[in-house]
N, C-alpha and C. Protein backbone atom coordinates (compact mmCIF):
# COMPACT_ATOMS: atom_id res chain seq x y z
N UNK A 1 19.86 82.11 77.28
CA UNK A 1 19.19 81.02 76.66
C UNK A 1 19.65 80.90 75.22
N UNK A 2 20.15 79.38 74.90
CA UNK A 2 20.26 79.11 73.54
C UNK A 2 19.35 79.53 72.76
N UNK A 3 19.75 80.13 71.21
CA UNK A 3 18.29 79.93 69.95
C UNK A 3 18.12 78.71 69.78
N UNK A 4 18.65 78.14 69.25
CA UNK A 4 18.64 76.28 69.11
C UNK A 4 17.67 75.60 69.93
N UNK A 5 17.29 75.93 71.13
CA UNK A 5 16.41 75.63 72.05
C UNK A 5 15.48 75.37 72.17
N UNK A 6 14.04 74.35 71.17
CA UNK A 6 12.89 74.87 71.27
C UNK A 6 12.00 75.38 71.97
N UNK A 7 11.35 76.44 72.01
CA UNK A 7 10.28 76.90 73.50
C UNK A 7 8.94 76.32 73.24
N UNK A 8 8.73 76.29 74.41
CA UNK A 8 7.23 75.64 74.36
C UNK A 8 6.22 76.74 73.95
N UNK A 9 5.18 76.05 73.32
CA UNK A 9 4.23 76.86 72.77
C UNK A 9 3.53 77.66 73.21
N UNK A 10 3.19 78.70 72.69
CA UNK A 10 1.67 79.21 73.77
C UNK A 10 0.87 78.62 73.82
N UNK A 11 -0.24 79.28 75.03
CA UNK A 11 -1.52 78.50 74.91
C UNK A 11 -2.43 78.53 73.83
N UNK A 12 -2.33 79.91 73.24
CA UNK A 12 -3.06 80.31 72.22
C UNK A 12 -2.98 79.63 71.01
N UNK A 13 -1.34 78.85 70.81
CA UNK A 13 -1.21 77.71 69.81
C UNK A 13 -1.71 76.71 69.89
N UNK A 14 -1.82 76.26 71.40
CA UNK A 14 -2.18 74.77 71.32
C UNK A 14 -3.67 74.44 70.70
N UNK A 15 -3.63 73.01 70.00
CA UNK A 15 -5.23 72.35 69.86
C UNK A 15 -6.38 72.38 70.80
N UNK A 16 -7.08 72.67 70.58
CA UNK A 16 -8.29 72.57 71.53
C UNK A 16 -9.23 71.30 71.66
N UNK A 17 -8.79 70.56 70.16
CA UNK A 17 -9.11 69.61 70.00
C UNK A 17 -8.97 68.25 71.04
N UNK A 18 -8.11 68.10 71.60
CA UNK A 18 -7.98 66.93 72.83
C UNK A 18 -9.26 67.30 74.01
N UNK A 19 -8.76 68.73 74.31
CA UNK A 19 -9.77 68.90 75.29
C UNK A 19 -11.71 68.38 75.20
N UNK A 20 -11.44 68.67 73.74
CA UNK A 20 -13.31 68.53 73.86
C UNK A 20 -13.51 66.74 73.55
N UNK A 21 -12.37 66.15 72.88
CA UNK A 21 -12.49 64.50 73.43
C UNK A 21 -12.44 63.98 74.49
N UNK A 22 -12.02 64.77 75.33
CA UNK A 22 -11.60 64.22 76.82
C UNK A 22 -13.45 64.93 77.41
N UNK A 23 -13.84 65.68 77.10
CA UNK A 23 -15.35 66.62 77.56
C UNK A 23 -16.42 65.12 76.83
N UNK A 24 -16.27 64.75 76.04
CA UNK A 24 -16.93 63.69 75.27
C UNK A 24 -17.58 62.23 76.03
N UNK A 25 -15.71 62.16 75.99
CA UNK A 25 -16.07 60.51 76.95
C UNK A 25 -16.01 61.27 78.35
N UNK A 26 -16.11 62.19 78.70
CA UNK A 26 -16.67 62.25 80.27
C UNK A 26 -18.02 62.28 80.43
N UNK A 27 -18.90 62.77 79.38
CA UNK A 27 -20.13 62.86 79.18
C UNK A 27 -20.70 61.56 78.92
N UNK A 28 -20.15 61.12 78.11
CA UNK A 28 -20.24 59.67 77.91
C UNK A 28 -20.17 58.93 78.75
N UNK A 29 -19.28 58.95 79.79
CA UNK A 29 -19.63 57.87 80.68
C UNK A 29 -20.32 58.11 81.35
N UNK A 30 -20.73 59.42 82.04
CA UNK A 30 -21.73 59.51 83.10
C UNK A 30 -23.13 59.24 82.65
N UNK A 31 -23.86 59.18 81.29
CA UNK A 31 -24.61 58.98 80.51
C UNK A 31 -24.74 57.54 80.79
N UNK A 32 -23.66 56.76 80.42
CA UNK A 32 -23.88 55.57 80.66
C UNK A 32 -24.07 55.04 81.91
N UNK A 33 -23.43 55.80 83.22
CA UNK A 33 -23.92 55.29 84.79
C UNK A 33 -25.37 56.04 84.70
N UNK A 34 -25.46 56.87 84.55
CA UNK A 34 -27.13 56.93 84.67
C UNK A 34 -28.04 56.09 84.13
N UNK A 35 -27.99 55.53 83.30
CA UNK A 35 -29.04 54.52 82.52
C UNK A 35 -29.50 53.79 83.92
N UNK A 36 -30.86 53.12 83.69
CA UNK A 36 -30.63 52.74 84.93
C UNK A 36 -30.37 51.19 84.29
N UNK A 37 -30.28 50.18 85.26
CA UNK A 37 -29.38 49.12 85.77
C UNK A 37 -30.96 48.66 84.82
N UNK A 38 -30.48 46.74 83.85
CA UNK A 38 -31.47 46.52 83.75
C UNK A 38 -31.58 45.37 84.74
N UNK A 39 -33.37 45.08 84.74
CA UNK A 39 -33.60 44.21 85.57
C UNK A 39 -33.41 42.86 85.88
N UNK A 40 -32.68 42.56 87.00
CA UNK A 40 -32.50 40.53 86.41
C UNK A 40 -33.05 40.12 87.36
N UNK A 41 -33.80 38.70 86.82
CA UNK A 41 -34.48 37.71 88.16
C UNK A 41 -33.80 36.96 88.72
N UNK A 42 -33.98 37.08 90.18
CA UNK A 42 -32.85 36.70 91.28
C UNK A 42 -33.07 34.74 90.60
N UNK A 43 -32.56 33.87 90.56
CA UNK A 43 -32.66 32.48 90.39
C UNK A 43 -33.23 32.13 91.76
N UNK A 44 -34.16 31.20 91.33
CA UNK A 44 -35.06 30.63 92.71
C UNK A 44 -34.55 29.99 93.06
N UNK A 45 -34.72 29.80 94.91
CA UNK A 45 -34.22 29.20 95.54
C UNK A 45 -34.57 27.64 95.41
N UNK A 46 -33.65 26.52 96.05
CA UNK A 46 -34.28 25.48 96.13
C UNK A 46 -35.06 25.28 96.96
N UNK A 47 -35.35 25.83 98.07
CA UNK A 47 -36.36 25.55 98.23
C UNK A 47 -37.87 25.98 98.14
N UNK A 48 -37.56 27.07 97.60
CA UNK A 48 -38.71 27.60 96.73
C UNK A 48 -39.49 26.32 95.98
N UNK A 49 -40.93 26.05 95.43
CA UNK A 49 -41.22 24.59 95.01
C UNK A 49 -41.69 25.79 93.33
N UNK A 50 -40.69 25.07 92.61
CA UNK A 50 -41.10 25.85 91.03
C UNK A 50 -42.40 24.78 90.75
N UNK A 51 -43.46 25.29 90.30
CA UNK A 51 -44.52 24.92 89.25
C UNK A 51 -44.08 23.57 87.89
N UNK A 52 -44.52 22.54 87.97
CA UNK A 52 -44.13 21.77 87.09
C UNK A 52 -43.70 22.14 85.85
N UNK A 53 -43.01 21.71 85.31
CA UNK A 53 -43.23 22.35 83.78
C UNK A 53 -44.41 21.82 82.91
N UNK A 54 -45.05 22.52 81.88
CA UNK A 54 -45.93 21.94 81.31
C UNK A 54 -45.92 21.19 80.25
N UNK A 55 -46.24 20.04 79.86
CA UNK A 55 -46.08 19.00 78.84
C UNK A 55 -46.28 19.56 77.34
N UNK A 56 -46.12 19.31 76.74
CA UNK A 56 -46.52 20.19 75.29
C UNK A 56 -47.95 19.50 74.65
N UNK A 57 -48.69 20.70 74.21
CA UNK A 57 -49.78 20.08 74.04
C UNK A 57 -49.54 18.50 72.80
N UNK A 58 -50.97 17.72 73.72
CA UNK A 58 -50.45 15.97 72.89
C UNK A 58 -52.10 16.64 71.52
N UNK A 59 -51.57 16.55 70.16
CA UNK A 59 -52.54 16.37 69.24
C UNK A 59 -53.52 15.60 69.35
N UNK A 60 -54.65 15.54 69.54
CA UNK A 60 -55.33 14.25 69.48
C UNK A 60 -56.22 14.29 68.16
N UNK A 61 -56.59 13.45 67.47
CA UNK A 61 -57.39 13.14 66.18
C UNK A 61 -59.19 12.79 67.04
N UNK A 62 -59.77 13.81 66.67
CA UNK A 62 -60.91 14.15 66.78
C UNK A 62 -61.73 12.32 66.71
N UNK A 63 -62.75 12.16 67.33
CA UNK A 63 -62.86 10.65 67.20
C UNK A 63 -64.51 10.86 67.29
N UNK A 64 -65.07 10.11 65.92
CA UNK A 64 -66.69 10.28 66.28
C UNK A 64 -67.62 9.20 67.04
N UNK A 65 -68.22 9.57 67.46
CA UNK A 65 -69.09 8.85 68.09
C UNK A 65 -69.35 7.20 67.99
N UNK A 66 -69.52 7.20 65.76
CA UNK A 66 -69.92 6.14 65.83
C UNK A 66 -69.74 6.27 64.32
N UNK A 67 -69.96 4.94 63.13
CA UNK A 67 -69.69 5.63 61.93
C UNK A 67 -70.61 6.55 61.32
N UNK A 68 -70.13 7.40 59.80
CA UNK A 68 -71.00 8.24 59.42
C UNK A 68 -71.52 7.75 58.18
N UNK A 69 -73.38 8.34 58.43
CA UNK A 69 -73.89 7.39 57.64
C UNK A 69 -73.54 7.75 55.87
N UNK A 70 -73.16 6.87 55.02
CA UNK A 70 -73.23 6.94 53.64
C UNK A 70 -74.22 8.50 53.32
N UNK A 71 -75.69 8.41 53.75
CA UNK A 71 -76.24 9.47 52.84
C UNK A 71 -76.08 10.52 53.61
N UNK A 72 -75.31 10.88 54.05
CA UNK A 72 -74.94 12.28 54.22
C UNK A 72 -73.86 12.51 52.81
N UNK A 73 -73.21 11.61 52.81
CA UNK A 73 -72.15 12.38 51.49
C UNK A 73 -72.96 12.17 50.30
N UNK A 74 -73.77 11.62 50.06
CA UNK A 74 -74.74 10.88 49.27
C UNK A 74 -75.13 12.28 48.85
N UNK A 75 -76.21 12.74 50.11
CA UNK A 75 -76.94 14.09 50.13
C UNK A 75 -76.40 15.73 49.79
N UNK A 76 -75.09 15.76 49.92
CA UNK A 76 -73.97 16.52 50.09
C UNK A 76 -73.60 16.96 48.71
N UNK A 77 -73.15 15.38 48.41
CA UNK A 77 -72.42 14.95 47.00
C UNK A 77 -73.92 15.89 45.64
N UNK A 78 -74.69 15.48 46.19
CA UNK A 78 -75.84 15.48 45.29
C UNK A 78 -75.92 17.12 44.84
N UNK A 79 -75.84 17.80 45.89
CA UNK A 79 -75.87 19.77 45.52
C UNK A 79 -74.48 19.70 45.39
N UNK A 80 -73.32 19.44 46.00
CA UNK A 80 -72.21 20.48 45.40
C UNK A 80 -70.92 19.41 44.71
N UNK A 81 -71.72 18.65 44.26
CA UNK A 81 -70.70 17.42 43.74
C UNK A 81 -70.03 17.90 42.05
N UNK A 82 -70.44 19.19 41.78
CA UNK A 82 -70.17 19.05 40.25
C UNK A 82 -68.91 19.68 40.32
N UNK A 83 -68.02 20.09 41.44
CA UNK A 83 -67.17 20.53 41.35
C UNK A 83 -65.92 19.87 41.40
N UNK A 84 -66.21 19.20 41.70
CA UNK A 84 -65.66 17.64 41.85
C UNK A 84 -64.53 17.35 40.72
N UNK A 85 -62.97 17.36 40.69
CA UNK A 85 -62.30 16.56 39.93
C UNK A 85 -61.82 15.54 39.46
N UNK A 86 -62.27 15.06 38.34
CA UNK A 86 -62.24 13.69 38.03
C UNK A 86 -61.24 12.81 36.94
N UNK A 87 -60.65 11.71 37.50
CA UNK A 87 -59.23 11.82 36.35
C UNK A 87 -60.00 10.30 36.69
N UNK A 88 -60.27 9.39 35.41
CA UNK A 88 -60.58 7.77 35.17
C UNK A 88 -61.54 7.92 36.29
N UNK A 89 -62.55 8.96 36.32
CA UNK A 89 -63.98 8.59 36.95
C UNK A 89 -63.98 8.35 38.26
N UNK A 90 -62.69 9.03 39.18
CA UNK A 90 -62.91 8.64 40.27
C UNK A 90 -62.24 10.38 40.71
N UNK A 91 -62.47 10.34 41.86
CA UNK A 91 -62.27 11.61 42.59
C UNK A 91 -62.67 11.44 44.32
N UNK A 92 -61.57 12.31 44.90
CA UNK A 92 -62.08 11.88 46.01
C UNK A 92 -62.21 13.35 46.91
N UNK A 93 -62.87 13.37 48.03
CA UNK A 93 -63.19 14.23 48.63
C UNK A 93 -63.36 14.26 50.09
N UNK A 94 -63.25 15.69 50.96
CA UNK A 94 -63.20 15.48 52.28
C UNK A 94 -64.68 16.09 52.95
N UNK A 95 -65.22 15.37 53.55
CA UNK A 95 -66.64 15.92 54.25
C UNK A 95 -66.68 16.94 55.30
N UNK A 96 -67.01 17.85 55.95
CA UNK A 96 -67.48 18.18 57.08
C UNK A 96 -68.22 17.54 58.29
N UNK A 97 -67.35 17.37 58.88
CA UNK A 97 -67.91 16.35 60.16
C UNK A 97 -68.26 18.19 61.04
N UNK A 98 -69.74 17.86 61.19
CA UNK A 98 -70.13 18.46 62.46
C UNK A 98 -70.01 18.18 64.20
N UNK A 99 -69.29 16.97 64.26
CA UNK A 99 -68.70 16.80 65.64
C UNK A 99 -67.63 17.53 65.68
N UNK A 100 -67.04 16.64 64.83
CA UNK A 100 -65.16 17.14 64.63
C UNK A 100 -65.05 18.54 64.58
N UNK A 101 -65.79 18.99 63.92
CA UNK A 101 -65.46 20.88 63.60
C UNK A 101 -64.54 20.53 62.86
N UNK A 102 -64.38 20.03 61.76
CA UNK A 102 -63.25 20.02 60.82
C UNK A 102 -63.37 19.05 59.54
N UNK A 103 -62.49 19.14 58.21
CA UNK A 103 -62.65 18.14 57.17
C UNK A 103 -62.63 16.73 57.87
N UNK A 104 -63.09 16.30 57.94
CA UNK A 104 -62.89 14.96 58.94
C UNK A 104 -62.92 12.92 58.18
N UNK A 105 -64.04 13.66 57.48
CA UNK A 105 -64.58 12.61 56.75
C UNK A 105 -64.52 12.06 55.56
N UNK A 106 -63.52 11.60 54.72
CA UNK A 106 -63.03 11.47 53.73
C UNK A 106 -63.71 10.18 52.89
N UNK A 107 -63.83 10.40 51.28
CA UNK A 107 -64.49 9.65 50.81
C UNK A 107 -63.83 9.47 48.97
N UNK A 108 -63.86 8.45 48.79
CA UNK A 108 -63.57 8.06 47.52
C UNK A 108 -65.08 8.28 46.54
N UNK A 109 -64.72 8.90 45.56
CA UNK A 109 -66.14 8.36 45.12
C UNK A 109 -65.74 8.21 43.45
N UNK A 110 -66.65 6.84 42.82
CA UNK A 110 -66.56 6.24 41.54
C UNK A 110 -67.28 6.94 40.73
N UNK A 111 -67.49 7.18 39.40
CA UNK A 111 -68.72 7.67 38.97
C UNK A 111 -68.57 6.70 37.68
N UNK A 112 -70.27 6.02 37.42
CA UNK A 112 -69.94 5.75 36.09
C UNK A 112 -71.49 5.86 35.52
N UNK A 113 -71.55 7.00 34.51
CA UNK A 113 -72.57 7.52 34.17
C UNK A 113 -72.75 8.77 35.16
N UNK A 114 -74.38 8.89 35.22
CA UNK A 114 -74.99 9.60 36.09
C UNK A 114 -75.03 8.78 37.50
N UNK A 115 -74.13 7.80 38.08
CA UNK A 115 -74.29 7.06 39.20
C UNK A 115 -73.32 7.32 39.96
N UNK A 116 -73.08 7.63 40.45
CA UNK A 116 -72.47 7.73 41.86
C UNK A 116 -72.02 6.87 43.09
N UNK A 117 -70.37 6.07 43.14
CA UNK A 117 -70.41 5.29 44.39
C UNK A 117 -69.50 6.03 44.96
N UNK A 118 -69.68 5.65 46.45
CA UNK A 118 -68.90 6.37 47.57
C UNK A 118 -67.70 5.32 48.38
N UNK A 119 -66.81 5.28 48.62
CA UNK A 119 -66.69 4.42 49.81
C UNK A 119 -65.96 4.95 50.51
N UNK A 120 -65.84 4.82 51.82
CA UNK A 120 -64.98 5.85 53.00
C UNK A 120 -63.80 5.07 52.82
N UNK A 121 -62.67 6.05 52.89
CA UNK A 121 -61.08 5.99 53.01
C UNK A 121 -60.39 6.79 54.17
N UNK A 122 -59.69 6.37 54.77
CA UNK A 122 -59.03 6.26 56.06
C UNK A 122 -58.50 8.20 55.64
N UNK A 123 -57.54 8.43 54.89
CA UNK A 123 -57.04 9.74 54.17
C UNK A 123 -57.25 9.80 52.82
N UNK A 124 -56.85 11.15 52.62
CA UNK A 124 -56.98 11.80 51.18
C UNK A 124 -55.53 11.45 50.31
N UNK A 125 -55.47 10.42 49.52
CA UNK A 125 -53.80 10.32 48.31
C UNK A 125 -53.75 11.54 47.78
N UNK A 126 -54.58 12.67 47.09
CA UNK A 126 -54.21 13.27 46.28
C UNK A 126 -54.04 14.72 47.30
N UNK A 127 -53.74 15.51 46.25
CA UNK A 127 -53.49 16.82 46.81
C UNK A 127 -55.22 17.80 47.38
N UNK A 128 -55.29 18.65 47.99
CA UNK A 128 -56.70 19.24 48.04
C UNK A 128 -56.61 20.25 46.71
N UNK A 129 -57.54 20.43 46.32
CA UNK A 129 -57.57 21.81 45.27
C UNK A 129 -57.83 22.51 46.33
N UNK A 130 -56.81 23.88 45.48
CA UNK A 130 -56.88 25.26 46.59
C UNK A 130 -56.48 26.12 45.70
N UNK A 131 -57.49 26.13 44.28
CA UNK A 131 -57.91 27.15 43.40
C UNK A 131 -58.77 26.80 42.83
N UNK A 132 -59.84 28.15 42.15
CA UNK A 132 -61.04 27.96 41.32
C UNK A 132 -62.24 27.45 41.76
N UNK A 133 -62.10 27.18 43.17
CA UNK A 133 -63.39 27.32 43.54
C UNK A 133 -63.99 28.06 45.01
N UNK A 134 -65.02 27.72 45.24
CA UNK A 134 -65.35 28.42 46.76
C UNK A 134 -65.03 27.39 47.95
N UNK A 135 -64.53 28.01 48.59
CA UNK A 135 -63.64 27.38 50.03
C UNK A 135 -65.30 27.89 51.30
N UNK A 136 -66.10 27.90 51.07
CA UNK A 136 -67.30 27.91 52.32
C UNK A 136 -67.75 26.79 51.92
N UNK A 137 -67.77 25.86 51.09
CA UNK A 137 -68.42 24.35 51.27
C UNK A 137 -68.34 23.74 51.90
N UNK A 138 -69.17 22.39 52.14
CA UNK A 138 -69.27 21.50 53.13
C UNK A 138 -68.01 20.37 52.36
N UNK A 139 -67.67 20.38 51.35
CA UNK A 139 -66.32 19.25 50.67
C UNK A 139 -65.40 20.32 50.34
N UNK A 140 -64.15 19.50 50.50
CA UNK A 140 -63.11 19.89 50.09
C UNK A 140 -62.71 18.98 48.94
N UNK A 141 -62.44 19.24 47.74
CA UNK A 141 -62.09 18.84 46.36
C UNK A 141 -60.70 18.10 46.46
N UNK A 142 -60.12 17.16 45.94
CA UNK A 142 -58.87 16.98 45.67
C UNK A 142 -58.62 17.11 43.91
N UNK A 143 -57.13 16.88 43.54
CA UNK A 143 -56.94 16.84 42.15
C UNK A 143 -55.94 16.19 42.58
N UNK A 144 -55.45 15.59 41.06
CA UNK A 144 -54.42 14.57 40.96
C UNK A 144 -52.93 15.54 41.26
N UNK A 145 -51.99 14.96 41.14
CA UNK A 145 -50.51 15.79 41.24
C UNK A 145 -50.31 16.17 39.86
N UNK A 146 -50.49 15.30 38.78
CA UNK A 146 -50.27 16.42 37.50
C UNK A 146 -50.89 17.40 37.50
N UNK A 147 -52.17 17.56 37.60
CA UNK A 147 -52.90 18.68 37.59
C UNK A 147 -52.82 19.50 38.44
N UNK A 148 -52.19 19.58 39.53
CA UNK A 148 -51.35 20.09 40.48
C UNK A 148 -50.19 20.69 39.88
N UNK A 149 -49.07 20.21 39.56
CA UNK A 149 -48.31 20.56 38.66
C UNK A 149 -48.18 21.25 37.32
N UNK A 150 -49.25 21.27 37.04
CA UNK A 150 -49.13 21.83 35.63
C UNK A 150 -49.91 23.60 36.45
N UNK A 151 -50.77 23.11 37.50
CA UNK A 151 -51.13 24.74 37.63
C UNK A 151 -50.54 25.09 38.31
N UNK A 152 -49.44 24.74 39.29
CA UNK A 152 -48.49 25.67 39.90
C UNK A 152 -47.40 26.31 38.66
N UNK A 153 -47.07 25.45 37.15
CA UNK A 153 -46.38 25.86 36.29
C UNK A 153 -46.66 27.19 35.84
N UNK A 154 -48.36 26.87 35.80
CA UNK A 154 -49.07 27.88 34.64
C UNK A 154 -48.65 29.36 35.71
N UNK A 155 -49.26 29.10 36.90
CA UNK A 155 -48.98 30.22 38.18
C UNK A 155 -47.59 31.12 38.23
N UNK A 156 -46.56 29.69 38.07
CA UNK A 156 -45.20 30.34 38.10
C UNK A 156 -45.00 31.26 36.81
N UNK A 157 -45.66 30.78 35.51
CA UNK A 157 -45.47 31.53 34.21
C UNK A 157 -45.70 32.89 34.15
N UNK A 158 -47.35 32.77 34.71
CA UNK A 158 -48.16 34.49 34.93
C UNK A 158 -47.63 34.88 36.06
N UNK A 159 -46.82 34.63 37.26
CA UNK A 159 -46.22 35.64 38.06
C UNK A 159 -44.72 35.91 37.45
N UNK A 160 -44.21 35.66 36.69
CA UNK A 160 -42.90 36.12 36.44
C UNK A 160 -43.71 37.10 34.94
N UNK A 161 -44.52 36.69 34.50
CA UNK A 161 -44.56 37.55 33.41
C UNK A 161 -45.21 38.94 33.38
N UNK A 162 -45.91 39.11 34.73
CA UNK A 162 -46.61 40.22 35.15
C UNK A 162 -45.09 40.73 36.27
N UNK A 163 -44.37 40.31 37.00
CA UNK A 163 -42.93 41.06 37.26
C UNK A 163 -42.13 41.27 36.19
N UNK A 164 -42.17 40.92 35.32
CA UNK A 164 -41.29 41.30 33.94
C UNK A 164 -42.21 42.96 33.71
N UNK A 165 -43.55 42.52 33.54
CA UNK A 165 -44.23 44.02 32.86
C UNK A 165 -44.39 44.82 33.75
N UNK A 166 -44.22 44.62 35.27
CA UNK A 166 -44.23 45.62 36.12
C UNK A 166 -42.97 46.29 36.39
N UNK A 167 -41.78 45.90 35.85
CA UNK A 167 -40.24 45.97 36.40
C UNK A 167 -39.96 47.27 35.95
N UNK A 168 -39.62 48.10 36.92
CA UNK A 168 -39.28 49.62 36.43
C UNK A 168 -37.86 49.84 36.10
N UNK A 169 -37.35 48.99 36.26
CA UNK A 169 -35.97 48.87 35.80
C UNK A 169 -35.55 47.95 34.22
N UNK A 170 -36.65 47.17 34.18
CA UNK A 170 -36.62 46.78 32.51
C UNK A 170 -36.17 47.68 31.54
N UNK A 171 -35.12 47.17 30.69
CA UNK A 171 -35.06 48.13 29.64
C UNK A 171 -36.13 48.60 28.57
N UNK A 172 -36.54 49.96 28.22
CA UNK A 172 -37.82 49.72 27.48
C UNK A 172 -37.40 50.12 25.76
N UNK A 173 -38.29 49.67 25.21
CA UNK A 173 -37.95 50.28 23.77
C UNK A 173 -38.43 51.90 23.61
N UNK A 174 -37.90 52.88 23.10
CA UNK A 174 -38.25 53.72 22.72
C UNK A 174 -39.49 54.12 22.19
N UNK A 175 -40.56 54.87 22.30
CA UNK A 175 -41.58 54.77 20.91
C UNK A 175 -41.33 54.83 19.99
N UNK A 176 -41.79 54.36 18.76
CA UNK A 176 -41.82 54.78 17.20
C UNK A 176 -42.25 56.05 17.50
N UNK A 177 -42.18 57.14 16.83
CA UNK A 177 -42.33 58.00 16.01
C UNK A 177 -42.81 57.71 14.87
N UNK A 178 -43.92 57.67 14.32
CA UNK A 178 -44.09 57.89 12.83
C UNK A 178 -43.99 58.90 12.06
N UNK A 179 -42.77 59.21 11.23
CA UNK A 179 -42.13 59.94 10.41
C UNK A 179 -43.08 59.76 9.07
N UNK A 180 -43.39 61.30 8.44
CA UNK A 180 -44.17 61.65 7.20
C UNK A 180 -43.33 61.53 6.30
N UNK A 181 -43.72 60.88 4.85
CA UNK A 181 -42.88 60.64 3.94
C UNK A 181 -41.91 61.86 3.41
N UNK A 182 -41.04 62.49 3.09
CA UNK A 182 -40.96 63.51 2.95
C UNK A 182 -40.26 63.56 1.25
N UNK A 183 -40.95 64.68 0.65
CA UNK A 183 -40.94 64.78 -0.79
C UNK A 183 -39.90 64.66 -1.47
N UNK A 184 -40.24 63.80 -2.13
CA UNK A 184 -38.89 63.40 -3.01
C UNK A 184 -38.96 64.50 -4.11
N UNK A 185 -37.60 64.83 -4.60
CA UNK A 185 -37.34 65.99 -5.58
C UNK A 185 -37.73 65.52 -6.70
N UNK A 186 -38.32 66.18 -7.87
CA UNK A 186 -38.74 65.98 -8.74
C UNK A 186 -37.24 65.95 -9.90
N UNK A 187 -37.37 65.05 -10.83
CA UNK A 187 -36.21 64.56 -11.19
C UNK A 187 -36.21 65.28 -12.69
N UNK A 188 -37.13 66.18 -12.83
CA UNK A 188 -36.75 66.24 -13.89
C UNK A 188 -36.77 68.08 -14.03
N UNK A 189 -35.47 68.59 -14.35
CA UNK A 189 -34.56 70.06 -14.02
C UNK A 189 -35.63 70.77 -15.05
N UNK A 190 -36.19 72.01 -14.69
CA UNK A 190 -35.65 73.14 -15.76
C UNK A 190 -35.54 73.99 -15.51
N UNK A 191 -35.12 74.46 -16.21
CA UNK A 191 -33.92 76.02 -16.63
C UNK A 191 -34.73 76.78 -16.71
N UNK A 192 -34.59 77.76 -15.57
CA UNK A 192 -35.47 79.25 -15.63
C UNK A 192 -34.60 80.19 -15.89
N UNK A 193 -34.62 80.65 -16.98
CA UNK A 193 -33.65 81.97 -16.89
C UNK A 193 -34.21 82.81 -15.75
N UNK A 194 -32.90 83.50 -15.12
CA UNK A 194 -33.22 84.67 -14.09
C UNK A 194 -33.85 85.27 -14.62
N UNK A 195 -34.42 86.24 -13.42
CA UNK A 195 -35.41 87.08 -13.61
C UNK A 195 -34.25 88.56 -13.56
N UNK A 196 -35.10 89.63 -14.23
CA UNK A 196 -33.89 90.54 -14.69
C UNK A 196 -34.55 91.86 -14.57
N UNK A 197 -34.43 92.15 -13.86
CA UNK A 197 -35.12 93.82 -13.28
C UNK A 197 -34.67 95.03 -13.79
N UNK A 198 -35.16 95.91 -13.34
CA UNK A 198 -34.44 97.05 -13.88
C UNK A 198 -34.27 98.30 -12.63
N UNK A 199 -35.03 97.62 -11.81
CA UNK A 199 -33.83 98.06 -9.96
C UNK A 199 -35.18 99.16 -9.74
N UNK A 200 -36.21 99.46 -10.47
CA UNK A 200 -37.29 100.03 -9.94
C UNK A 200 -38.09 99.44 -9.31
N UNK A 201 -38.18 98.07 -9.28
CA UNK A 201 -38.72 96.48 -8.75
C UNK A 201 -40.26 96.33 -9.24
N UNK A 202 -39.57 96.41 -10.45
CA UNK A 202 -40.40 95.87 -11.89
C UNK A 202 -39.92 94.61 -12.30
């Protein structure tokens, strides 16, 4: 036999490494035939009779009986009317209809003085208020859109400014330290002659 020849390796040289990839995905796949199978629904036959499909529910607008009389909002208006927002003396508001189970009943109302007019309106133009007061009443409040606007501003102001002071990542200033004045040298020298012993420490 030539030297020039290369011989094949021992076993003791070779990688072991192939073997345990090849041990891997064998494990692996049998792992994966075991799973079990997932379940699918066979498609119905035609002549099977499928169930209609169902229509999507139709909204309907609650409808009362008959109209509602003036002094109920009259009566209403009278205990919880002071909450009431008013831009040029008018304000409008939504009633509690006890048929409807819901704001149902909507009303304009004028004020001039201590007097009070009402007149029913089909919907509400303005926005509802949905701050600063109690939401278990029999009315729901509206406010105009500026005033709308200016308190979603004020809202947006105090939530960014309370995430600014909560931000743990804000850079912070250092504390002061308050530093004590510290003594200024007295400016004016004198001359002590040394002191001169005589080594008995006298």
């Amino acid at each position: 036999m030539d030297e020039s020849e290369p011989r094949p390796p021992s076993p003791s040289q070779l990688s072991k490494i192939p073997s345990w990839i090849s041990l891997g995905f064998v494990l692996g796949a049998l792992f994966v035939w075991a799973l079990p199978a997932p379940e699918v629904e066979a498609p119905a036959s035609a002549s099977a009779t499928a169930p209609a499909a169902e229509p999507p529910p139709v909204l309907t607008v609650p409808v009362r009986s008959g109209p509602a009389p003036l002094s109920d909002i009259e009566a209403v208006f009278e205990v919880w009317g002071h909450h009431a927002i008013w831009y040029n003396d008018l304000s409008e508001v939504a009633l509690w209809d006890t048929e409807t189970k819901q704001f149902s009943r909507f009303y304009e109302v004028i004020r001039n003085g201590d007097t009070y007019y009402f007149r029913t309106i089909d919907r509400l133009t303005r926005p509802i208020l949905t701050h600063g007061i109690r939401v278990d009443g029999p009315l729901l409040y509206t406010e105009t859109e500026a005033m709308r606007d200016e308190w979603l501003r004020e809202k947006h102001e105090e939530d960014w400014r309370i995430i600014k002071e909560s931000n743990p990542l804000a850079p912070t200033t250092p504390p002061v330290i308050p530093v004590s004045p510290t003594p200024t040298p007295s400016t004016e020298y004198r001359y002590r002659a040394p002191r001169v012993t005589t080594g008995d420490g006298r």
